[in-house]
Protein backbone atom coordinates (compact mmCIF):
# COMPACT_ATOMS: atom_id res chain seq x y z
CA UNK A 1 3.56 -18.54 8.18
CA UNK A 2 1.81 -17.01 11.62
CA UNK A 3 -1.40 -18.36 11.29
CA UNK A 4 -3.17 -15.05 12.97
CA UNK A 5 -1.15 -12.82 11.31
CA UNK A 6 -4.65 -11.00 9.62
CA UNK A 7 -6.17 -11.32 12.74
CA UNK A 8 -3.34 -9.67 15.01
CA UNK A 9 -2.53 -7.14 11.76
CA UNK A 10 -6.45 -6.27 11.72
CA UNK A 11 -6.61 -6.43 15.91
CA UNK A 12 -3.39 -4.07 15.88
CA UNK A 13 -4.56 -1.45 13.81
CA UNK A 14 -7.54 -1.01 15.12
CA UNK A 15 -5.79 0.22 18.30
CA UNK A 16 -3.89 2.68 17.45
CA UNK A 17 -5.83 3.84 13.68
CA UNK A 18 -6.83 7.23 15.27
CA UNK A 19 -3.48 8.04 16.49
CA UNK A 20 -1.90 6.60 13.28
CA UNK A 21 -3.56 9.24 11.40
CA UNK A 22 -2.84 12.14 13.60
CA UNK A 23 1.02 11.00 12.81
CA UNK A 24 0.89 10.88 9.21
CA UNK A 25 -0.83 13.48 8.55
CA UNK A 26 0.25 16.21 6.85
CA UNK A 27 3.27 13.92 5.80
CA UNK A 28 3.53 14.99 2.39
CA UNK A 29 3.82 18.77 3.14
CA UNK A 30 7.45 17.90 4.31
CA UNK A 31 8.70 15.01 1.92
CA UNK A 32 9.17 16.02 -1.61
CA UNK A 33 10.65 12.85 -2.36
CA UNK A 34 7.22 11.17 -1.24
CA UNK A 35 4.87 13.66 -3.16
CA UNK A 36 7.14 13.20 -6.11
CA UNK A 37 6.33 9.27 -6.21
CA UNK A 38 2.87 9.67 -5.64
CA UNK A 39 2.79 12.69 -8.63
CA UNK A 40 4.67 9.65 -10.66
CA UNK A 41 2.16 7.08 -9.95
CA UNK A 42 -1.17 9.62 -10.69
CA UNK A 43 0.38 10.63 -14.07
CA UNK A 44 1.22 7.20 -15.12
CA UNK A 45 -2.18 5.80 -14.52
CA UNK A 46 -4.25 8.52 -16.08
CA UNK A 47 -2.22 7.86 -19.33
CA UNK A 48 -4.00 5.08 -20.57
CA UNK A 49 -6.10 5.09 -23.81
CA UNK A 50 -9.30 5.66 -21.83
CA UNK A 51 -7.86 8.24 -19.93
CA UNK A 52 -7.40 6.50 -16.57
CA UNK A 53 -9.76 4.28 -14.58
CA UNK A 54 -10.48 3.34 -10.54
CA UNK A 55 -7.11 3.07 -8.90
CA UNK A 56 -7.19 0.76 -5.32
CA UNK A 57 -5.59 2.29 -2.71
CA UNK A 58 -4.76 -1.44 -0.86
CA UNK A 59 -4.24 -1.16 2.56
CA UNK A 60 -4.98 2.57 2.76
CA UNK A 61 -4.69 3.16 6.66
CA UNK A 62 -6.41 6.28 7.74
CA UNK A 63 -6.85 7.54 4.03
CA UNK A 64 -3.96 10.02 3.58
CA UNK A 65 -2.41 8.65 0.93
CA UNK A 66 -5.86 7.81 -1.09
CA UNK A 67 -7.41 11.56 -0.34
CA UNK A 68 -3.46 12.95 -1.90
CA UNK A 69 -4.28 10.63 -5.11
CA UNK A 70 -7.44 12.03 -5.29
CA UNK A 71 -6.42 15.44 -4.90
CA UNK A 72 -4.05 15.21 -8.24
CA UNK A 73 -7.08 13.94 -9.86
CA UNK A 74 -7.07 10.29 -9.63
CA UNK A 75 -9.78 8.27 -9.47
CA UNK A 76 -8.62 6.48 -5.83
CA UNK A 77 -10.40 4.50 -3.51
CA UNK A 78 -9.28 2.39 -0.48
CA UNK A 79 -9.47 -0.73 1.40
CA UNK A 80 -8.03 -1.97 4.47
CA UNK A 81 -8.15 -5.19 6.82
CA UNK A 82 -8.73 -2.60 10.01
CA UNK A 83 -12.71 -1.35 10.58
CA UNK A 84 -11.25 0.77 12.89
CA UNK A 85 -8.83 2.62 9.76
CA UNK A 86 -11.50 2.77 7.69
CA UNK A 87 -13.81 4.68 10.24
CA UNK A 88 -10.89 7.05 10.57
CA UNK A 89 -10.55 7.29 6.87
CA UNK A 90 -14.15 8.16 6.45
CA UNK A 91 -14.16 10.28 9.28
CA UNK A 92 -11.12 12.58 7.63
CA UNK A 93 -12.32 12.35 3.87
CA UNK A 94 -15.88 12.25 3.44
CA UNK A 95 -15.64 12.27 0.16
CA UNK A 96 -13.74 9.46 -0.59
CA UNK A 97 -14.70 5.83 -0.63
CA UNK A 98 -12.69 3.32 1.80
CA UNK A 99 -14.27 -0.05 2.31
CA UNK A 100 -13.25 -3.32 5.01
CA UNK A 101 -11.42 -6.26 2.63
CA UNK A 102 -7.83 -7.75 2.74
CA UNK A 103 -5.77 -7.88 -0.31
CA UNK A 104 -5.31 -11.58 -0.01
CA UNK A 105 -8.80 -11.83 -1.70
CA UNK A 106 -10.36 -8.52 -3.30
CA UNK A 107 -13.91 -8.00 -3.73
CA UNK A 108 -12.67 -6.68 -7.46
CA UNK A 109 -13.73 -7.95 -10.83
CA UNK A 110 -10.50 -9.01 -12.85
CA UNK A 111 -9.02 -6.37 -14.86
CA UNK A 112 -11.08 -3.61 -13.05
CA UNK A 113 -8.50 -1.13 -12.45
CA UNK A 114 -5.98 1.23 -13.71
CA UNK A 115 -3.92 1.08 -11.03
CA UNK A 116 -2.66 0.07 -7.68
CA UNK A 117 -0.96 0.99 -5.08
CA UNK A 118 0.64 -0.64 -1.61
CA UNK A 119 2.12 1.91 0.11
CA UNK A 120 4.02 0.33 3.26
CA UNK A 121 1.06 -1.95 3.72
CA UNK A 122 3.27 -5.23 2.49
CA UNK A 123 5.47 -5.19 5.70
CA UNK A 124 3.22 -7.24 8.20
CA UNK A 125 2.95 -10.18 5.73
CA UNK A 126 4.54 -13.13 5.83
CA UNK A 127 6.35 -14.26 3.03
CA UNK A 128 4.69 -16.99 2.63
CA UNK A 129 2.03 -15.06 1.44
CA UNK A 130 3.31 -12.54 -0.77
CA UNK A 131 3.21 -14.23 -4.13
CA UNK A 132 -0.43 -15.25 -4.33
CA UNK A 133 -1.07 -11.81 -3.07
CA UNK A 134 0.83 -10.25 -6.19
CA UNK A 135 -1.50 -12.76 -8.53
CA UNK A 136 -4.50 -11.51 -6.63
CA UNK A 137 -3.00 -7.69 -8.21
CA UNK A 138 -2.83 -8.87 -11.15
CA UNK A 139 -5.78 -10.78 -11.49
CA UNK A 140 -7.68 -7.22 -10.45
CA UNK A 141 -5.25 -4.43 -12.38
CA UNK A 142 -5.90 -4.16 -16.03
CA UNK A 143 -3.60 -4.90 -19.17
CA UNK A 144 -1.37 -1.75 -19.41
CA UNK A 145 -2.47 -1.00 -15.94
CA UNK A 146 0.37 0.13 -13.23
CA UNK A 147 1.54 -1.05 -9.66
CA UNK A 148 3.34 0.46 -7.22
CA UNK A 149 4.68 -1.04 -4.29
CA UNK A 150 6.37 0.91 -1.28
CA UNK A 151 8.24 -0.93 1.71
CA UNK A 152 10.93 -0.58 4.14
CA UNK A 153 14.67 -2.40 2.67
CA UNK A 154 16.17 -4.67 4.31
CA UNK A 155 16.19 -8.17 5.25
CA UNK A 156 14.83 -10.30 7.78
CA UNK A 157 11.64 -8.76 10.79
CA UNK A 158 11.03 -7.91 14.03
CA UNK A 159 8.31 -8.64 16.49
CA UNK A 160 6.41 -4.80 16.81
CA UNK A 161 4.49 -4.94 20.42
CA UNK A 162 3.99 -1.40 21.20
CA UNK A 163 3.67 1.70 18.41
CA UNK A 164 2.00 4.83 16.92
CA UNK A 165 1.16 6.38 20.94
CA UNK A 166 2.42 3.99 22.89
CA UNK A 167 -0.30 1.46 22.21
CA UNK A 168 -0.05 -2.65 22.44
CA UNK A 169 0.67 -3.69 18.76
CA UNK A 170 1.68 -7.99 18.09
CA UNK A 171 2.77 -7.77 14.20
CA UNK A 172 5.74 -8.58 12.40
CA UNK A 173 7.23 -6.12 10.23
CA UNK A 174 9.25 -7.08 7.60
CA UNK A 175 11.98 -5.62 5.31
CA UNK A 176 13.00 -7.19 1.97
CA UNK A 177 15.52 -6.35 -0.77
CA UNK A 178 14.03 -3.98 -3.89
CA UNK A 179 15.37 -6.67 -6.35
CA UNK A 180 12.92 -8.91 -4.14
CA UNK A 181 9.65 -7.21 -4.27
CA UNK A 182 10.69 -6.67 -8.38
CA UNK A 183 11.10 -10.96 -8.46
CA UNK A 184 8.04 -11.19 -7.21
CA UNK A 185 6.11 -9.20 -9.48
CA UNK A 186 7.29 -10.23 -12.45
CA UNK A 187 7.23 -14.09 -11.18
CA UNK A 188 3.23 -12.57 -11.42
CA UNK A 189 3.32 -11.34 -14.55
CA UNK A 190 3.93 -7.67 -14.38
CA UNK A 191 6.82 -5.62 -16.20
CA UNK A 192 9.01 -3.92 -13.66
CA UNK A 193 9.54 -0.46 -15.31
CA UNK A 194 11.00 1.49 -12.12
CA UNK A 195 13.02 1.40 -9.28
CA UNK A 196 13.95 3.71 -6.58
CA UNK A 197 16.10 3.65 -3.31
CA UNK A 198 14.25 6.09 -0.66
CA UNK A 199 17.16 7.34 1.93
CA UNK A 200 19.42 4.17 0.85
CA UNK A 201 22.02 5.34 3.66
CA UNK A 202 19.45 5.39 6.70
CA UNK A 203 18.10 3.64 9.79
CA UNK A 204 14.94 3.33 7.71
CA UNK A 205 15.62 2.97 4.06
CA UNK A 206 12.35 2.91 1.91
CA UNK A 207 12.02 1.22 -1.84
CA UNK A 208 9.60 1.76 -4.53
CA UNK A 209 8.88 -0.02 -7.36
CA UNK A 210 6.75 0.31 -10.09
CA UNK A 211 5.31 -2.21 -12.57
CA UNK A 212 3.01 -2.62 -15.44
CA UNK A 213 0.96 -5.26 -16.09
């Protein structure tokens, strides 16, 4: 495992967070297959017994995915590793609560959430990592509560210097089979319920899974 790899993910983002978010915004005005995942996700955690419940956001970026949640009525809220995304995120949405933290350790009670989402925020860590991350979800998402995971498919990574405007960038982005990601969640005690291939024929072919836990 990179020993730095929070530090340069963190130092990275920071750099290019405000033109990140001019990029992706507006994103889900022209992918219905997005918006359709994210509809999926809002309606499965508000169907609890109680209705629905805080739903983390983890590694929110700029905020666009956590202000769409909130706009189909889910209780969402976000963290990220970057200070600098999370002054963009409060810049854009006001409203909204985004807070500094890293999903390798939340600042969570167990069993405090209905939900949780990592939407392409799972690609700069090593996979070293990626199991006690999962138990850190599902030490922090509720019995009955749901998980989604997005990520680029594939295998192996590729050293990212320069992105998002043409700014300096040192992360490693990985890509990882959908039967992968679905291991590792249940190796952490969540109930794989859904899987979907995003563009399976592409340069960039996206996966989504979704879990209960």
């Amino acid at each position: 495992m990179t020993a730095d790899w929070l530090a340069d993910t963190r130092t990275s983002y920071d750099t290019v967070a405000a033109d990140y978010a001019t990029i992706v915004r507006g994103i889900f005005g022209t992918d219905a297959y997005l918006r359709g995942v994210l509809r999926l996700f809002a309606d499965l955690t508000a169907g609890g017994s109680d209705g629905g419940g805080p739903v983390l956001d983890a590694g929110c970026g700029p905020g666009h995915v956590t202000a769409h949640l909130a706009g189909l009525g889910v209780d969402a809220f976000g963290v990220d590793l970057s200070p600098g995304m999370i002054e963009v995120a409060r810049r854009d949405h006001p409203g909204l609560r985004f807070e500094v933290g890293t999903m390798t350790a939340l600042d969570l009670p167990a069993a405090s959430l209905a939900g949780l989402l990592a939407w392409w925020s799972l690609v700069h860590v090593p996979d070293e990592a990626l199991p006690s991350i999962m138990a850190e979800f599902r030490r922090v998402v509720r019995p009955g509560g749901v998980v989604l995971l997005g990520f680029h498919v594939g295998s192996g990574s590729r050293h990212k210097t320069e992105g998002y405007g043409g700014h300096p960038m040192d992360v490693h982005v990985y890509r990882r089979g959908i039967a992968e990601l679905s291991g590792l969640l249940v190796s952490a005690g969540f109930t794989v319920e859904t899987e979907i291939a995003l563009q399976p024929l592409s340069e960039r072919p996206g996966g989504i899974v979704i879990a209960r836990s």
